[in-house]
Protein backbone atom coordinates (compact mmCIF):
# COMPACT_ATOMS: atom_id res chain seq x y z
CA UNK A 1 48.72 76.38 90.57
CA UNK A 2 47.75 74.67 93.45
CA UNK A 3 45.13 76.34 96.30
CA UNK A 4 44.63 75.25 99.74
CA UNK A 5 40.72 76.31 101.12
CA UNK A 6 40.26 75.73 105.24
CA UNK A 7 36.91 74.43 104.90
CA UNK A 8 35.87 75.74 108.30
CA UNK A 9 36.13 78.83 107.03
CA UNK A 10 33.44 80.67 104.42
CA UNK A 11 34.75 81.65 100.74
CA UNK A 12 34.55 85.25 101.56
CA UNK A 13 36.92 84.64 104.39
CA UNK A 14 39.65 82.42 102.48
CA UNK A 15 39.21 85.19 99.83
CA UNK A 16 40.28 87.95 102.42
CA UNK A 17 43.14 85.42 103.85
CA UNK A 18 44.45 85.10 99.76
CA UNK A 19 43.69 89.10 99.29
CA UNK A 20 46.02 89.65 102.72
CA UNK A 21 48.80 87.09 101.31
CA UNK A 22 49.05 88.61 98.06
CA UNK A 23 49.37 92.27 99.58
CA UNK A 24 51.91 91.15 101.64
CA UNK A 25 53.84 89.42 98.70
CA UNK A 26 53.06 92.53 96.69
CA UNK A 27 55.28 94.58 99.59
CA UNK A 28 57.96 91.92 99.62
CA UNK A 29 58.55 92.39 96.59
CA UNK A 30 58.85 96.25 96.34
CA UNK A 31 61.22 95.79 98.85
CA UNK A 32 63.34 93.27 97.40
CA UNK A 33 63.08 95.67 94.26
CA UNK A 34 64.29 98.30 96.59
CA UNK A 35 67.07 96.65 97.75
CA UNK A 36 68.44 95.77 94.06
CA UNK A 37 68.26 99.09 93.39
CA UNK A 38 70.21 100.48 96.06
CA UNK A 39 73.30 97.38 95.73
CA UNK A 40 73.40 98.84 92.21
CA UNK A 41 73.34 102.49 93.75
CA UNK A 42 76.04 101.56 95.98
CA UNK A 43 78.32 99.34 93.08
CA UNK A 44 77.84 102.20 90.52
CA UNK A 45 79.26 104.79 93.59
CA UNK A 46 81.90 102.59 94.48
CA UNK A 47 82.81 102.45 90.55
CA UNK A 48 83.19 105.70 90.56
CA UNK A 49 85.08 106.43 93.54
CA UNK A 50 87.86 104.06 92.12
CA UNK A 51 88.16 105.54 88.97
CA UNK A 52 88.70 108.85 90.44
CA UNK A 53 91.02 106.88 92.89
CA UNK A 54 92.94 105.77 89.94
CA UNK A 55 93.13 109.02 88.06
CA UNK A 56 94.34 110.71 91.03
CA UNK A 57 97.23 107.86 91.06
CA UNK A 58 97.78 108.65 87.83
CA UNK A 59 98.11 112.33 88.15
CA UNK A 60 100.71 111.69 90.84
CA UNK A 61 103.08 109.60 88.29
CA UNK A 62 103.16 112.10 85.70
CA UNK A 63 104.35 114.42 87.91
CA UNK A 64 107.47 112.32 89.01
CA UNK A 65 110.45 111.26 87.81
CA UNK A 66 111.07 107.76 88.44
CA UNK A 67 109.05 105.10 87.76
CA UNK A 68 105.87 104.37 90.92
CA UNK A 69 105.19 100.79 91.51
CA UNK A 70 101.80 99.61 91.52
CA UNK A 71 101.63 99.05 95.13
CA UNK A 72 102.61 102.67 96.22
CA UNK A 73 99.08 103.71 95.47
CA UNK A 74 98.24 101.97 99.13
CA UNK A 75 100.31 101.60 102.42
CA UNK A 76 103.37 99.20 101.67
CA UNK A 77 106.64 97.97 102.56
CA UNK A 78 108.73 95.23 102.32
CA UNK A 79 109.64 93.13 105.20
CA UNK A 80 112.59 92.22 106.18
CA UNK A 81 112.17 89.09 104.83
CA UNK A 82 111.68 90.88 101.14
CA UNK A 83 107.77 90.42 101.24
CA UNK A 84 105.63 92.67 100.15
CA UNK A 85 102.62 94.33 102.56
CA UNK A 86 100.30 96.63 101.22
CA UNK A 87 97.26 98.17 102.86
CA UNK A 88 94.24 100.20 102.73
CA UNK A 89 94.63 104.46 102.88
CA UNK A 90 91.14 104.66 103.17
CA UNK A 91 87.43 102.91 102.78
CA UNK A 92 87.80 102.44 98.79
CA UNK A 93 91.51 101.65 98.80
CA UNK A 94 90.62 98.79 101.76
CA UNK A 95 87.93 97.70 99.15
CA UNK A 96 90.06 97.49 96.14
CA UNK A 97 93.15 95.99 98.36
CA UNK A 98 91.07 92.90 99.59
CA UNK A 99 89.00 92.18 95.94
CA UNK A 100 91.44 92.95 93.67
CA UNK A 101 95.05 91.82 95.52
CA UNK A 102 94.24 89.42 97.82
CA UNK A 103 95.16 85.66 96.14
CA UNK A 104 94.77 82.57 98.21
CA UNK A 105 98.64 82.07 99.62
CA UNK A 106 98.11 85.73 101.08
CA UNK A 107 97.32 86.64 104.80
CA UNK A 108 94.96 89.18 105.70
CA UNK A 109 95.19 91.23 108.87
CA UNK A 110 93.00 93.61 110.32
CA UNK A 111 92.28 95.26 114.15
CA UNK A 112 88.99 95.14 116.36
CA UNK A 113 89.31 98.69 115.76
CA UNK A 114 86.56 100.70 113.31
CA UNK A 115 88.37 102.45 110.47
CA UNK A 116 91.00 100.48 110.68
CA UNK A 117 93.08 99.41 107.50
CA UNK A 118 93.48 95.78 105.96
CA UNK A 119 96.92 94.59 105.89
CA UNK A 120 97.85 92.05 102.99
CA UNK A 121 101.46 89.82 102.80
CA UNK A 122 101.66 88.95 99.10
CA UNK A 123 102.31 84.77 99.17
CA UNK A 124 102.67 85.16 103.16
CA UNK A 125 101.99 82.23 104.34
CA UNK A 126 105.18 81.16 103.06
CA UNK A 127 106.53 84.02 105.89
CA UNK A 128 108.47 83.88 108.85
CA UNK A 129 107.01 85.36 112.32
CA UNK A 130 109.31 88.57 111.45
CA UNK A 131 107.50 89.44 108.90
CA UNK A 132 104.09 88.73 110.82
CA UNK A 133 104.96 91.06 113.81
CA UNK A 134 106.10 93.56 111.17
CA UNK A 135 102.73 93.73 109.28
CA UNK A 136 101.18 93.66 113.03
CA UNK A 137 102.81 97.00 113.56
CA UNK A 138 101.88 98.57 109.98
CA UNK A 139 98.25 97.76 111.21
CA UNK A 140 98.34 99.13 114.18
CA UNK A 141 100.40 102.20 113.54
CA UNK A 142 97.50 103.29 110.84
CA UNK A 143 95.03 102.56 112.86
CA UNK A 144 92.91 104.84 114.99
CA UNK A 145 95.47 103.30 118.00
CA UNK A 146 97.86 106.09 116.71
CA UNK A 147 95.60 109.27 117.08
CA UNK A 148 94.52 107.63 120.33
CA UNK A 149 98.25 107.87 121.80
CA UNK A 150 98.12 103.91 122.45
CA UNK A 151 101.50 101.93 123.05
CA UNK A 152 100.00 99.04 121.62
CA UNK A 153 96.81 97.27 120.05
CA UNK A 154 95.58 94.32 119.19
CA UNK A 155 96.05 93.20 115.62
CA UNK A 156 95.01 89.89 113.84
CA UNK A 157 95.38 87.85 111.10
CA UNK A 158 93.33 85.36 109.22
CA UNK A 159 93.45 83.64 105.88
CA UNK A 160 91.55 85.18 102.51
CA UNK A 161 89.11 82.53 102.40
CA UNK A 162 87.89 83.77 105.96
CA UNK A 163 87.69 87.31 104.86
CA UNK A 164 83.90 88.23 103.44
CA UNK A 165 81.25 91.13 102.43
CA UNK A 166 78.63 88.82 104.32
CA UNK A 167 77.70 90.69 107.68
CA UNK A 168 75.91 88.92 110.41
CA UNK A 169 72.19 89.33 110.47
CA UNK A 170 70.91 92.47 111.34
CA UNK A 171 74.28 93.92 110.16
CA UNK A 172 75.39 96.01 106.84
CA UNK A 173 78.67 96.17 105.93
CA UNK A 174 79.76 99.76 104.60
CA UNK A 175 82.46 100.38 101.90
CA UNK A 176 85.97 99.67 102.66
CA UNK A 177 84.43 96.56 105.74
CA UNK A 178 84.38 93.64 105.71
CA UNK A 179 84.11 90.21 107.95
CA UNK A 180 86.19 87.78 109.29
CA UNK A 181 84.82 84.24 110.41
CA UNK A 182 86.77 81.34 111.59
CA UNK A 183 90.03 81.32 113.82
CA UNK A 184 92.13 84.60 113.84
CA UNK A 185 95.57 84.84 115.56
CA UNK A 186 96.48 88.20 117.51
CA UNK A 187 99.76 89.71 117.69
CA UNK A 188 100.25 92.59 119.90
CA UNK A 189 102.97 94.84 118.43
CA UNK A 190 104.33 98.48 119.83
CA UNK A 191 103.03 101.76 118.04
CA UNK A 192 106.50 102.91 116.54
CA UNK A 193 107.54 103.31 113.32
CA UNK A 194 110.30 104.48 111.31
CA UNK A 195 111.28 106.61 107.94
CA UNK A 196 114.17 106.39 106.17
CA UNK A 197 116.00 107.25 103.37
CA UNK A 198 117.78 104.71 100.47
CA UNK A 199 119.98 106.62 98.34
CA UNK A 200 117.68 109.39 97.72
CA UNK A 201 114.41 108.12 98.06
CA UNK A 202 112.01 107.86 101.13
CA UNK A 203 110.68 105.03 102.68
CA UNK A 204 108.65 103.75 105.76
CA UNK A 205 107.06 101.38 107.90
CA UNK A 206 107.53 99.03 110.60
CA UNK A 207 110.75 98.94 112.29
CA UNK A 208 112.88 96.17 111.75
CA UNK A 209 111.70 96.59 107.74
CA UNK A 210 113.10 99.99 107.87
CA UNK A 211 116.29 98.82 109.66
CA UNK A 212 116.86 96.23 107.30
CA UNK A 213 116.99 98.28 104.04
CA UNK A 214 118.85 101.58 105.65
CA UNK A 215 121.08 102.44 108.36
CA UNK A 216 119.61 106.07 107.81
CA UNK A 217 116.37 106.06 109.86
CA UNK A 218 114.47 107.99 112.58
CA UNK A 219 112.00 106.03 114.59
CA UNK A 220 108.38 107.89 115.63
CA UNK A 221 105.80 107.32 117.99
CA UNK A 222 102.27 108.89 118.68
CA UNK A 223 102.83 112.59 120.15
CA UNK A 224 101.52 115.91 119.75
CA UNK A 225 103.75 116.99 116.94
CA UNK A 226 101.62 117.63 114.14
CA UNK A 227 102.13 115.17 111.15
CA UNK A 228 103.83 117.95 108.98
CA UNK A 229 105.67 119.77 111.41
CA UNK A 230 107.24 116.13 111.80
CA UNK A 231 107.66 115.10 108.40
CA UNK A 232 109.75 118.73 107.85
CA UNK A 233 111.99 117.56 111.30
CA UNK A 234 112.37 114.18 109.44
CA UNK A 235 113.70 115.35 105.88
CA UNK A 236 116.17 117.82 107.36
CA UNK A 237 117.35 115.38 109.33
CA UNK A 238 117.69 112.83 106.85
CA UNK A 239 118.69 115.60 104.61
CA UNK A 240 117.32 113.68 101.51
CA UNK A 241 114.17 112.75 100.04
CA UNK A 242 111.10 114.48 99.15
CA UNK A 243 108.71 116.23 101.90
CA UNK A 244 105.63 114.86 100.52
CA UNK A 245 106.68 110.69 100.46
CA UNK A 246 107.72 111.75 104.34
CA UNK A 247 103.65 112.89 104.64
CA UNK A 248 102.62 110.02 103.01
CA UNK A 249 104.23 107.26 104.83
CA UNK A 250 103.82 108.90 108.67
CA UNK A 251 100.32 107.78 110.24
CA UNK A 252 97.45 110.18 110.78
CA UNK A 253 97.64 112.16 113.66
CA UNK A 254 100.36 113.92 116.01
CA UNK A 255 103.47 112.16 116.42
CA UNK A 256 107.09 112.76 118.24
CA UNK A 257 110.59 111.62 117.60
CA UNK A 258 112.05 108.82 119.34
CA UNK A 259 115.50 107.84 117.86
CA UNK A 260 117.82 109.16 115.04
CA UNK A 261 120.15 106.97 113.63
CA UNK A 262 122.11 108.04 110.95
CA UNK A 263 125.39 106.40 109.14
């Protein structure tokens, strides 16, 4: 071990420089200890809020009758193009969405919005700007935009690799956040969506998705219509389809009908 004395100075003062040194080392390190602890605080909560997650999922596929897809656990649809988007429902379902089913042929899109959810195209950047727009307006439609009666919002896209848990400094990133460096591409889609119904089963999203799978479809936009007052309007209208997948696909918050089409 190697010790530097200023020779201008007496031992009893490079003593007390060593002794104030050390103590601040000594504090360092309880906080580095500190901060351990609380990552595994925080990994060891977010553990458990998946499992739960995941038993709830499970729970939900006893109780029906036809076989649930992997994916319906989150926000999806398929574009018109035939790819698949799924997205966050909330902070733990964002988390699990970008670590555990984002692969590197994906893109990633998100909003300058807090509390937004992340978007994902399985293998899409093999897709066309159809289904880009599409997944533009799945973002935006869940996101805060909606409750805030917006017509549009900003939405953008990036590439996994840009996508990361590292904040900026002086920044933490909560559960469910997470940062996107590098160049991002912004699409600015309307806030309207649509339900429909294929053979006897519900689905939702974007527009033109919708459109492309069913001729029976209502399109909704923000309102003051409260979500399950509108999801009861929607299944009689449809007159198919169960109430709850009506719930689950309409975004949080009031909303109004804007067109019916029906064979």
């Amino acid at each position: 071990m190697k010790v530097e004395f200023n020779l201008s100075k007496s031992v009893d003062e490079n003593a007390g420089r060593y002794f104030d040194l050390s103590k601040k080392a000594k504090r360092k390190l309880e906080g580095a200890k500190k901060a351990l602890q609380d990552s595994k605080d925080k990994l060891k909560a977010l553990l458990s809020q998946e499992d739960k997650f995941w038993k709830e999922y499970d729970k939900k596929q006893e109780k029906s009758n036809r076989k649930i897809e992997w994916y319906e656990k989150f926000h999806w649809f398929f574009s018109s193009q035939d790819f698949l988007c799924i997205g966050g429902r909330d902070a733990t379902s964002n988390e699990i969405v970008i670590k555990k089913h984002t692969d590197p042929n994906d893109l990633v899109f998100h909003t300058d919005m807090a509390g937004s959810p992340f978007f994902v195209i399985k293998d899409g950047q093999k897709a066309g700007q159809e289904t880009l727009d599409e997944t533009a307006q799945a973002v935006a439609c869940y996101s805060k935009a909606w409750k805030l009666g917006h017509a549009t919002a900003d939405v953008f896209w990036v590439k996994p690799e840009q996508v990361t848990k590292k904040a900026q400094s002086g920044e933490n990133l909560g559960k469910g956040s997470f940062m996107a460096y590098g160049k991002t591409t912004y699409i600015h889609p309307k806030l309207e969506f649509a339900i429909g119904l294929v053979e006897d089963q519900i689905i939702g999203g974007p527009v033109e998705s919708v459109k492309s799978k069913t001729k029976d479809f209502i399109i909704v936009i923000s309102g003051r219509e409260k979500k399950s007052a509108t999801a009861k309007r929607i299944k009689s209208l449809l007159k198919g389809g169960d109430l709850d997948d009506v719930i689950k696909f309409l975004p949080s918050g009031g909303a109004t009908l804007k067109k019916i089409r029906k064979r």
